[in-house]
C-alpha atoms as a PDB file:
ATOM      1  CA  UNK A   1     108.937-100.098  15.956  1.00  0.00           C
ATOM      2  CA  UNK A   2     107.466 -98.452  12.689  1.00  0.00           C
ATOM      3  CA  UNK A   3     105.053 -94.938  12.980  1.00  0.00           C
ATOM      4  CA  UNK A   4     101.967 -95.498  13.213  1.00  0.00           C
ATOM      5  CA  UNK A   5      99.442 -94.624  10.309  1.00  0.00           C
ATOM      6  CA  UNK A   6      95.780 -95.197   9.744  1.00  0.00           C
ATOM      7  CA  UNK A   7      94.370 -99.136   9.721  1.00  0.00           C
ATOM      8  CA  UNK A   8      95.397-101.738  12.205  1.00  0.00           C
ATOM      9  CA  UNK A   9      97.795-104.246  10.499  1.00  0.00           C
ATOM     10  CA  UNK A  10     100.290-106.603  12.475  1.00  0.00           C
ATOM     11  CA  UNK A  11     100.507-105.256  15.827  1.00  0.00           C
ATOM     12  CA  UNK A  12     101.805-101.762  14.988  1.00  0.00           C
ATOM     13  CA  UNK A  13      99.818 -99.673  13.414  1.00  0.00           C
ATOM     14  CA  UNK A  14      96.721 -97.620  14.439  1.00  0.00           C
ATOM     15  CA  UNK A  15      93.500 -95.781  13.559  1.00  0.00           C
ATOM     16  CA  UNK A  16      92.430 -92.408  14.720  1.00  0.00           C
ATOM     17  CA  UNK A  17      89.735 -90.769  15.398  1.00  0.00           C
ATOM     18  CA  UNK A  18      88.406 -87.283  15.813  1.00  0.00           C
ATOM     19  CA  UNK A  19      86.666 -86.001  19.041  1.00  0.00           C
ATOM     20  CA  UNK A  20      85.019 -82.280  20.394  1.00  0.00           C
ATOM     21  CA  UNK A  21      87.927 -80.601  21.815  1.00  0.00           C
ATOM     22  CA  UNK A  22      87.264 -78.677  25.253  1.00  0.00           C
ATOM     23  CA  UNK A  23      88.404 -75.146  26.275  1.00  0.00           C
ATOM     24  CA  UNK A  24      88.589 -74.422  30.155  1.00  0.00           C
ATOM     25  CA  UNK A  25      88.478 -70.518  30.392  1.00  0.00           C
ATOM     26  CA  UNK A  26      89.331 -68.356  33.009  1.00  0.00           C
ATOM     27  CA  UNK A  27      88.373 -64.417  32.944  1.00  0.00           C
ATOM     28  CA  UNK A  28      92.346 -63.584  33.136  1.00  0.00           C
ATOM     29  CA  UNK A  29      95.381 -64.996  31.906  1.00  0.00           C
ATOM     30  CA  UNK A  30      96.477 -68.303  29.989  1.00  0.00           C
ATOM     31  CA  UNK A  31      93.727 -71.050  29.260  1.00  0.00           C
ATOM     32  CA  UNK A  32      93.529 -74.589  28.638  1.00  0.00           C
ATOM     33  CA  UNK A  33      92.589 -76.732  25.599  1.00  0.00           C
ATOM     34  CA  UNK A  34      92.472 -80.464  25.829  1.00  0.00           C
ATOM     35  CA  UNK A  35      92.458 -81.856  22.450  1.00  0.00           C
ATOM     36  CA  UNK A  36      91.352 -85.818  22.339  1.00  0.00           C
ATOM     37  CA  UNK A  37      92.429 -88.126  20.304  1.00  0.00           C
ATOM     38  CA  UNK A  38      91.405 -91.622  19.464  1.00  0.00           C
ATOM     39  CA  UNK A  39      93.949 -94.760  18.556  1.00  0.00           C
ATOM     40  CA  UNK A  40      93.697 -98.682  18.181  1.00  0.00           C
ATOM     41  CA  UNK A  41      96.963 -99.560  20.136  1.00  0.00           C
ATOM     42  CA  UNK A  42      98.843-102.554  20.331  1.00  0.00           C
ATOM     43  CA  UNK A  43      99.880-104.062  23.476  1.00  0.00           C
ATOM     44  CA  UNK A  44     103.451-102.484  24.789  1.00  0.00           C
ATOM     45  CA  UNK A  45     105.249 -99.245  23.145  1.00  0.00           C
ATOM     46  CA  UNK A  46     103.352 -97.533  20.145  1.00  0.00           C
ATOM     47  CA  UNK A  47     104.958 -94.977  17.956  1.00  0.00           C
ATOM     48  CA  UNK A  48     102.053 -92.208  17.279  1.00  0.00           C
ATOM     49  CA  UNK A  49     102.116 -89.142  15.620  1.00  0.00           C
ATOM     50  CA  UNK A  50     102.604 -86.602  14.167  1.00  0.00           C
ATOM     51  CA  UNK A  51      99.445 -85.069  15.598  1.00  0.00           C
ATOM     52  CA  UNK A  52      98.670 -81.299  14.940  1.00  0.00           C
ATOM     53  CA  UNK A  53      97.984 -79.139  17.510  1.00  0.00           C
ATOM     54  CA  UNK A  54      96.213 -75.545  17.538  1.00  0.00           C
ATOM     55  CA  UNK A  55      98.516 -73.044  16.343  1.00  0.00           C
ATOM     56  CA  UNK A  56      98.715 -71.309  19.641  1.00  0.00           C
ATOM     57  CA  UNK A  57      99.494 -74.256  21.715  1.00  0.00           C
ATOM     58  CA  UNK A  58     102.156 -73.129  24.015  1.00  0.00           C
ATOM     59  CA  UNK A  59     104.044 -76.754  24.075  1.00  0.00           C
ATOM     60  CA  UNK A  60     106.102 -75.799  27.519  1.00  0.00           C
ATOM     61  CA  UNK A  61     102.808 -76.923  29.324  1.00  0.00           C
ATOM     62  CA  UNK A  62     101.776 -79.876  27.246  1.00  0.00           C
ATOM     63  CA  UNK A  63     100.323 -82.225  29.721  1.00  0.00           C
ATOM     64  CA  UNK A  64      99.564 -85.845  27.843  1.00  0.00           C
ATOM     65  CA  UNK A  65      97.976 -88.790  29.846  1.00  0.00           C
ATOM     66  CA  UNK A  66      94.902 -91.633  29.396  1.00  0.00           C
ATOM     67  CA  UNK A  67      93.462 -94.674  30.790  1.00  0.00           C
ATOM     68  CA  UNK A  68      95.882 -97.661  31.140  1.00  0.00           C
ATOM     69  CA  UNK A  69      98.601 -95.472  29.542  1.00  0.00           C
ATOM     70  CA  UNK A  70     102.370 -94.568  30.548  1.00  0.00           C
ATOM     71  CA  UNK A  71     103.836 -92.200  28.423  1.00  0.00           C
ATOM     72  CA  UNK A  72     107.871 -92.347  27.433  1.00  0.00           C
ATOM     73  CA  UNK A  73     108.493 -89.503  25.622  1.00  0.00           C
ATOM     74  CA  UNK A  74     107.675 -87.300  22.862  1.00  0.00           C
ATOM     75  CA  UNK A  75     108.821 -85.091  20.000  1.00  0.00           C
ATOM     76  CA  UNK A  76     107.715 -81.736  19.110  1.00  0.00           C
ATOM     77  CA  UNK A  77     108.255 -79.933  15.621  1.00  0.00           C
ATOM     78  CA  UNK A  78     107.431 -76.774  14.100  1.00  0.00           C
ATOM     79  CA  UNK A  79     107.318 -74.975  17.479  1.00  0.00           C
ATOM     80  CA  UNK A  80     108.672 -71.537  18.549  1.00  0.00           C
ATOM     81  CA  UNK A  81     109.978 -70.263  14.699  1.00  0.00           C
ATOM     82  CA  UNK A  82     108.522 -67.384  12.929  1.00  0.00           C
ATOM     83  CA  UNK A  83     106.083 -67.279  10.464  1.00  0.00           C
ATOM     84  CA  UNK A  84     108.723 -66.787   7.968  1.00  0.00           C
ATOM     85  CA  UNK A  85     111.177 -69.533   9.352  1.00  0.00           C
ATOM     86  CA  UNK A  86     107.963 -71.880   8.814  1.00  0.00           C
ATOM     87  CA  UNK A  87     107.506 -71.082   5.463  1.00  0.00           C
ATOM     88  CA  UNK A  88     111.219 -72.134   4.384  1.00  0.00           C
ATOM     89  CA  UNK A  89     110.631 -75.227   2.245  1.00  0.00           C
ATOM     90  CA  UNK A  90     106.615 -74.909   1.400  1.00  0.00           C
ATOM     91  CA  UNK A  91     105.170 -74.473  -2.133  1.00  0.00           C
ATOM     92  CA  UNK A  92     103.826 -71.178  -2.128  1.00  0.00           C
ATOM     93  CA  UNK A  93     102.395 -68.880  -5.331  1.00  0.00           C
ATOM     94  CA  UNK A  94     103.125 -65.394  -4.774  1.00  0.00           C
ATOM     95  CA  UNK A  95     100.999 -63.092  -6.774  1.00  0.00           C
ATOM     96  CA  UNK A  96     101.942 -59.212  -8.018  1.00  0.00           C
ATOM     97  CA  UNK A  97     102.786 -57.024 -11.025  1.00  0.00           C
ATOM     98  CA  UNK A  98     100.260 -58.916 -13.378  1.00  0.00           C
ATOM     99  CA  UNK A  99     102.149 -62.078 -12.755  1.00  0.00           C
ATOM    100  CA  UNK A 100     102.159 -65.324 -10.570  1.00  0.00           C
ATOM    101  CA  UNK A 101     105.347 -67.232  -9.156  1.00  0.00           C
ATOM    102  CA  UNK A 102     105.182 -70.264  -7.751  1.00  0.00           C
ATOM    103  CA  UNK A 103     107.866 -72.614  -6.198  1.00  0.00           C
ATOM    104  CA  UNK A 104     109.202 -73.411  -2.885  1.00  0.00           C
ATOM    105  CA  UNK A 105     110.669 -70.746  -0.810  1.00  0.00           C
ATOM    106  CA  UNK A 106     114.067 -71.171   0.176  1.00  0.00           C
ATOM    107  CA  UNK A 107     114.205 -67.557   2.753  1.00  0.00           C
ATOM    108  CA  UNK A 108     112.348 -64.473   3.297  1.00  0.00           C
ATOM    109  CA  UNK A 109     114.619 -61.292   4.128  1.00  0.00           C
ATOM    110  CA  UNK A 110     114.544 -57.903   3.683  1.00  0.00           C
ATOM    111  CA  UNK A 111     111.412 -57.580   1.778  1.00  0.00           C
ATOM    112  CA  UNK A 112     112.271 -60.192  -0.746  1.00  0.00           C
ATOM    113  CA  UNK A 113     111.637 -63.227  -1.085  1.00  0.00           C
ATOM    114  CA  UNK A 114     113.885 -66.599  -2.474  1.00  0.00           C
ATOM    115  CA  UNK A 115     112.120 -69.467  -4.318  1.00  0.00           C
ATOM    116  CA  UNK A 116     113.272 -72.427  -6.222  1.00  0.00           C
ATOM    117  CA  UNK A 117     111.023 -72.175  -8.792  1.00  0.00           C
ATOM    118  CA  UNK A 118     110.828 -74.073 -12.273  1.00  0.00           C
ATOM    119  CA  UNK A 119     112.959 -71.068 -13.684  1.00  0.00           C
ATOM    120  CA  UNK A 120     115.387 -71.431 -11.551  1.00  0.00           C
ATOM    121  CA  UNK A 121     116.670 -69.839  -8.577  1.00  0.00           C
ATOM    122  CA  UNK A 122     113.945 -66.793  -8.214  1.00  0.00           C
ATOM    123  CA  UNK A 123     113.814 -63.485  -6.229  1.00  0.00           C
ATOM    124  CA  UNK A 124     110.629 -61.458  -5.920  1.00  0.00           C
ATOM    125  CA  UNK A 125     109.522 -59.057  -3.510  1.00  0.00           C
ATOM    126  CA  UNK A 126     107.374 -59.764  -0.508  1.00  0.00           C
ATOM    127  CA  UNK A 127     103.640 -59.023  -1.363  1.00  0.00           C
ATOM    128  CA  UNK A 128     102.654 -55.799   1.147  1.00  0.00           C
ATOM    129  CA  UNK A 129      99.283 -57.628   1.889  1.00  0.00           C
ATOM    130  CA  UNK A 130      99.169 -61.086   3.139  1.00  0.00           C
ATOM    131  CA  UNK A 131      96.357 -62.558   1.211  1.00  0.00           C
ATOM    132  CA  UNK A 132      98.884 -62.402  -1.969  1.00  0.00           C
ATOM    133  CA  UNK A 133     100.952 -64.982  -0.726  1.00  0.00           C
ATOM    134  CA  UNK A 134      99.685 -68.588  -0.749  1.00  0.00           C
ATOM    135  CA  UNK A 135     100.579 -71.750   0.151  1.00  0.00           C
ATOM    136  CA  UNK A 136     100.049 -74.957  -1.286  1.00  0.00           C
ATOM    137  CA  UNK A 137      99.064 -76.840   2.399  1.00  0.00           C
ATOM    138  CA  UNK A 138      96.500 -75.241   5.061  1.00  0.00           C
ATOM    139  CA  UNK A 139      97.663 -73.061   7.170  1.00  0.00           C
ATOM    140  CA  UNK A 140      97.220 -74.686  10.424  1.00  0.00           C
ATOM    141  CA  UNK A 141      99.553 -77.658   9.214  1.00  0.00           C
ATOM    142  CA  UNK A 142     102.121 -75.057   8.133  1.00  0.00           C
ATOM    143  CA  UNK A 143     101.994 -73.061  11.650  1.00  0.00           C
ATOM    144  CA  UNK A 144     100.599 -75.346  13.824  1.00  0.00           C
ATOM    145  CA  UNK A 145     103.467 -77.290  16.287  1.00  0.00           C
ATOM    146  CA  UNK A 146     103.409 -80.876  15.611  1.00  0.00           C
ATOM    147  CA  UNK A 147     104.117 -83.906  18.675  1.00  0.00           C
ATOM    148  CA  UNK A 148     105.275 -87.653  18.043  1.00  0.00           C
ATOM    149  CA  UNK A 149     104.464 -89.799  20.918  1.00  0.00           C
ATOM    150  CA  UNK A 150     105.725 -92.921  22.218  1.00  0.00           C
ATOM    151  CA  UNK A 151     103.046 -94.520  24.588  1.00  0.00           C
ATOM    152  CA  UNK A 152     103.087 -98.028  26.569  1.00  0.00           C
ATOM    153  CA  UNK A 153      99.679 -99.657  26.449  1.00  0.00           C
ATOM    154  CA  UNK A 154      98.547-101.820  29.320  1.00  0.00           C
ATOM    155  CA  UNK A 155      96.125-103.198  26.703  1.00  0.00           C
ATOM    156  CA  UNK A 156      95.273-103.534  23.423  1.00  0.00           C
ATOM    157  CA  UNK A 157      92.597-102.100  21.698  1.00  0.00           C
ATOM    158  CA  UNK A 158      90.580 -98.405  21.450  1.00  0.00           C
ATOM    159  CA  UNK A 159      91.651 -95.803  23.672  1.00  0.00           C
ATOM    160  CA  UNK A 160      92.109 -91.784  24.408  1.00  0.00           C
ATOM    161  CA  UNK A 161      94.669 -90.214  24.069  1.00  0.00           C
ATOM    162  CA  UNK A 162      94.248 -86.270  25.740  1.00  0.00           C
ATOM    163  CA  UNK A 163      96.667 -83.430  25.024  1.00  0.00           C
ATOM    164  CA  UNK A 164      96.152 -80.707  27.062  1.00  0.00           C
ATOM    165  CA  UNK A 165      98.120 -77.041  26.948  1.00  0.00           C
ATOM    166  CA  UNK A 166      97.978 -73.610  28.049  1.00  0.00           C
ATOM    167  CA  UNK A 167      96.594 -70.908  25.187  1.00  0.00           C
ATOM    168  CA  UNK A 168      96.528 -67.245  25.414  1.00  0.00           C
ATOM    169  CA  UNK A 169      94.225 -64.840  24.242  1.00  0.00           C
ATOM    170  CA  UNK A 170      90.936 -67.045  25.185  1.00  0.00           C
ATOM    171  CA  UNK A 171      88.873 -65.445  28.052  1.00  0.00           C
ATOM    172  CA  UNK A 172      85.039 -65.153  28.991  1.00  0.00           C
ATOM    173  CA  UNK A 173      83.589 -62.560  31.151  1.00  0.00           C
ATOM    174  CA  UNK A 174      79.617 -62.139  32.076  1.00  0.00           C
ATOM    175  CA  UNK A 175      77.466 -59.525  30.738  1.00  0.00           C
ATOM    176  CA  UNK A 176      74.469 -58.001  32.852  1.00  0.00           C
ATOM    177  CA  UNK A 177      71.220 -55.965  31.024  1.00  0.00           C
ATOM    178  CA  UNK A 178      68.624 -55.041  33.429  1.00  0.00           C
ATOM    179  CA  UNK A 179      65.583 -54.041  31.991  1.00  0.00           C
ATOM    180  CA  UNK A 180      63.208 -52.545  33.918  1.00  0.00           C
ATOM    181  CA  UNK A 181      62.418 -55.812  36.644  1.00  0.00           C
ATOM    182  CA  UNK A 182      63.901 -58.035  33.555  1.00  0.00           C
ATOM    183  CA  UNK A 183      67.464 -59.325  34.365  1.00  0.00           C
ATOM    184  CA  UNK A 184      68.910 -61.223  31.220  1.00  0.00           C
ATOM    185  CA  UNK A 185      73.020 -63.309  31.950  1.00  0.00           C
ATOM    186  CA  UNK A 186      75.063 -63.169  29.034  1.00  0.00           C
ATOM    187  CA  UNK A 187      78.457 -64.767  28.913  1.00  0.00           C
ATOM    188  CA  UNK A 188      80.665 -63.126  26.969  1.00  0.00           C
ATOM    189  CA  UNK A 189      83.499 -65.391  24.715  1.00  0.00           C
ATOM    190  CA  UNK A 190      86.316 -63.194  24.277  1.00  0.00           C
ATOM    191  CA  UNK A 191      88.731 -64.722  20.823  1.00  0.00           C
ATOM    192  CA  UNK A 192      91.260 -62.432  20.464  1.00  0.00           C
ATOM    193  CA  UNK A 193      93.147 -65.248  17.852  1.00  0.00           C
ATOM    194  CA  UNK A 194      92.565 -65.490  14.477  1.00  0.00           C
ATOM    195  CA  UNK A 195      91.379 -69.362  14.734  1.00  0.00           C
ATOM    196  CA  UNK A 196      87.560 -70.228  15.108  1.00  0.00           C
ATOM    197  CA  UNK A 197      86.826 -72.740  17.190  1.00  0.00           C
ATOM    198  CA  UNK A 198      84.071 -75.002  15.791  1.00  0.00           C
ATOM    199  CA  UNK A 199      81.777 -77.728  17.892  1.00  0.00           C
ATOM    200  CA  UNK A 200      84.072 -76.784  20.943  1.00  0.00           C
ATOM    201  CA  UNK A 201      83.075 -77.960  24.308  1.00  0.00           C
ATOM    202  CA  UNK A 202      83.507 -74.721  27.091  1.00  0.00           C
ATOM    203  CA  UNK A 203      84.260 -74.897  30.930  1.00  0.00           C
ATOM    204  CA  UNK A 204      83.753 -71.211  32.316  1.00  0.00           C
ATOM    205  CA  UNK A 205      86.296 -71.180  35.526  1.00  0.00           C
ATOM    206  CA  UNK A 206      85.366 -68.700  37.972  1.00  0.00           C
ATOM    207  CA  UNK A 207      86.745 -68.722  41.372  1.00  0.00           C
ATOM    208  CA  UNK A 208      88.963 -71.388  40.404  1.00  0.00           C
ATOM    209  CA  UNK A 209      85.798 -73.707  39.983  1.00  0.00           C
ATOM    210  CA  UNK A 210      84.039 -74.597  37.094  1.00  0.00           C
ATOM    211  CA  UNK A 211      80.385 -72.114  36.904  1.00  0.00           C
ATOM    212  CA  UNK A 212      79.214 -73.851  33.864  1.00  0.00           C
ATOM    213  CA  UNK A 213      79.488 -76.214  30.937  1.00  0.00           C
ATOM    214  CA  UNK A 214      78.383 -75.051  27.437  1.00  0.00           C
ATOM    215  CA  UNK A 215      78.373 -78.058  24.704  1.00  0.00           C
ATOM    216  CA  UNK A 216      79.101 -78.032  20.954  1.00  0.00           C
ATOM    217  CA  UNK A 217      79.816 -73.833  20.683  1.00  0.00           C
ATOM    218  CA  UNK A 218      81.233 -72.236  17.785  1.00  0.00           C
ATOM    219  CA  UNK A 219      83.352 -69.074  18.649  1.00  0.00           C
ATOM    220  CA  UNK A 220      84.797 -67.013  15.440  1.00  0.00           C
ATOM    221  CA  UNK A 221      88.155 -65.534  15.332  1.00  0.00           C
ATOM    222  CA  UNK A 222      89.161 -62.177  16.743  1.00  0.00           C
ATOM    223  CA  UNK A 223      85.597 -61.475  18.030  1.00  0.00           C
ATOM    224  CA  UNK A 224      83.369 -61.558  21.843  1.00  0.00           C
ATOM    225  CA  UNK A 225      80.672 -63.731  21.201  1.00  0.00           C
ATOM    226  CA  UNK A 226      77.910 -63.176  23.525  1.00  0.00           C
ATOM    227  CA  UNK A 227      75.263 -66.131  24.702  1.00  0.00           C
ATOM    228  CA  UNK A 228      72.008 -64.945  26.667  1.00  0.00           C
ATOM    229  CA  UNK A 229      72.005 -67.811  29.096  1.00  0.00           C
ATOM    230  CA  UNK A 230      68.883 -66.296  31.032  1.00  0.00           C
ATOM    231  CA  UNK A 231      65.724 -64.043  31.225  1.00  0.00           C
ATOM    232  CA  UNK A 232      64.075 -63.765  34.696  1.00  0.00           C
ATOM    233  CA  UNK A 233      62.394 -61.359  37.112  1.00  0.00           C
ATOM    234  CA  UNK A 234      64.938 -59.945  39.439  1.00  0.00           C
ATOM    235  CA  UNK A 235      63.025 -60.579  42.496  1.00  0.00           C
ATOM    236  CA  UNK A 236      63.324 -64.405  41.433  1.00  0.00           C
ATOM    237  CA  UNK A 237      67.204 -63.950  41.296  1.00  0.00           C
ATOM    238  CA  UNK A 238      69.536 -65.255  43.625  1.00  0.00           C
ATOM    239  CA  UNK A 239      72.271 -61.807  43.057  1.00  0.00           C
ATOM    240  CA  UNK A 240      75.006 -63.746  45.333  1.00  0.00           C
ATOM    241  CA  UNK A 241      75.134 -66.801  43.401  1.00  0.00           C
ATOM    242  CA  UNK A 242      75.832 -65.283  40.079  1.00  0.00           C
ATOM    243  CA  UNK A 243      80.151 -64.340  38.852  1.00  0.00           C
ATOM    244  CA  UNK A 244      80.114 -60.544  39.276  1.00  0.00           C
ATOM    245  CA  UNK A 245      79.493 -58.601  36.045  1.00  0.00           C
ATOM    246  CA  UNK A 246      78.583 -55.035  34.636  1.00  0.00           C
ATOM    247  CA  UNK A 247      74.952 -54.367  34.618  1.00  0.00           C
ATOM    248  CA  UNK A 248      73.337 -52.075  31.867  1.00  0.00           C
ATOM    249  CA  UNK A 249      70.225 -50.686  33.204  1.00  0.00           C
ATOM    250  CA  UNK A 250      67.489 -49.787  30.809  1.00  0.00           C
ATOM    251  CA  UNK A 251      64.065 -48.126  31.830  1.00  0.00           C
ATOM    252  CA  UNK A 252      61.436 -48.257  29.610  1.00  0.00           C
ATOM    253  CA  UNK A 253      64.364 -48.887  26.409  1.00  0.00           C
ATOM    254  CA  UNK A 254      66.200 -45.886  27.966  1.00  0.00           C
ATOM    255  CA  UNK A 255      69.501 -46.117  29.294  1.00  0.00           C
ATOM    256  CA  UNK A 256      70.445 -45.114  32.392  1.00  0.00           C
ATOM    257  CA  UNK A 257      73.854 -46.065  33.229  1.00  0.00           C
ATOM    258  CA  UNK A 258      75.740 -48.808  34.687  1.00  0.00           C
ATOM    259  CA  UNK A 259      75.719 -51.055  37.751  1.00  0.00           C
ATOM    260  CA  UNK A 260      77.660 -53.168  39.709  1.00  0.00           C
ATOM    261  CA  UNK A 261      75.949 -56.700  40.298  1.00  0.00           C
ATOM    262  CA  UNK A 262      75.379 -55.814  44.015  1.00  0.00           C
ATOM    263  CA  UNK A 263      73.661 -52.500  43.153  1.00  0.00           C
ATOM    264  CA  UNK A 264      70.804 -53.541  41.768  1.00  0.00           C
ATOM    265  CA  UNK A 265      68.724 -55.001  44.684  1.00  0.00           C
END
């Protein structure tokens, strides 16, 4: 079998196309992404990859499956190391003292740094701020883990390929302002990453069942993004059905403290 690249020639190689990604958050703990991906397969065993994850996949919980699709194994790379250990062989530039090296970097210890550069066999020390040390590819290739599938296709033709896997540090919570006889929802993204996640599609799991779908959201890194999802008079508000939340009360623009959800009727 030979990997599988872009264009369908012979009977062994595929395209691929891009699809919105979904998050499934809970309020606590690990979440789930489910990244889709697109193929023309053949007929029989297909060699795909290497497809990038997000950068904080945690690959012990990949869970891969589709329609008509068995799969036989896979390969991960560039999972687990440190940030240094994934640097080892990149082209990087590394700027300081009036001067810019470049080459690629052969080991990062002890504050210095090794590079096989066009002078030669190089040592410099490591920049104190990050931002002074570039490299040559985007980040989320350099850090990101990697898979290589092998998948057996009942048919042949277009079809989905989902990768799902647990992520930390992606939460949601719901966020309560009572004003006056005003009660306005807002759900509450909580990134705690440094990725932004662009044209996502969210599942908000409370009590272990999805409360509601938000399409096509864009949530920046290291940030809690918060959505008004309603406005309504609380005597028109069904208090039980909501997820449980702190309330900020407000009377006439004053504050006045804070409420449990089951207070304020």
């Amino acid at each position: 079998m030979k990997k599988v690249l872009l264009g369908l020639l012979a009977s062994t190689t595929i395209f691929s196309f891009s699809f919105s990604d979904t998050l499934i958050l809970t309020k606590k703990g690990k979440s789930t992404y489910i990244q889709q991906e697109e193929f023309v397969l053949t007929k029989g065993n297909n060699i795909i990859g290497p497809i990038y994850l997000q950068p904080i996949a945690e690959t012990g919980g990949l869970n891969i499956f589709g329609k008509g699709l068995t799969l036989e194994g896979y390969i991960i790379e560039n999972e687990g190391n440190s940030w240094q250990e994934k640097l080892k062989g990149k082209q990087v530039s590394i700027e300081g003292e009036g001067r810019i090296i470049k080459g690629k970097l052969i080991n990062i210890k002890n504050g210095f740094v090794e590079l096989n550069s066009k002078q030669g066999f190089t040592i410099t020390t490591l920049p104190k701020f990050p931002s002074r040390l570039r490299v040559k590819e985007t980040w989320e290739k350099v850090f990101a883990p990697r898979i290589t599938l092998k998948i057996k296709s009942n048919t042949e033709g277009s079809n989905i390929i989902n990768i799902s896997y647990p992520v930390k540090n992606l939460n949601w919570n719901v966020h309560y302002v009572l004003k006056d006889n005003i009660l306005e929802q807002y759900v509450v993204f909580i990134n705690k990453t440094p990725l932004a996640f662009d044209n996502v599609d969210i599942e908000l799991v409370d009590n272990s069942k999805v409360w509601k779908r938000i399409k096509g959201i864009l949530i920046p890194p290291f940030t809690e993004k918060r959505v008004r999802i309603f406005s309504k008079s609380l005597d028109s508000v069904n208090i039980k059905s909501l997820p449980k939340g702190k309330v900020v009360v407000y009377k006439k623009n004053i504050f006045k403290g804070y409420k449990k959800l089951d207070e304020i009727k």
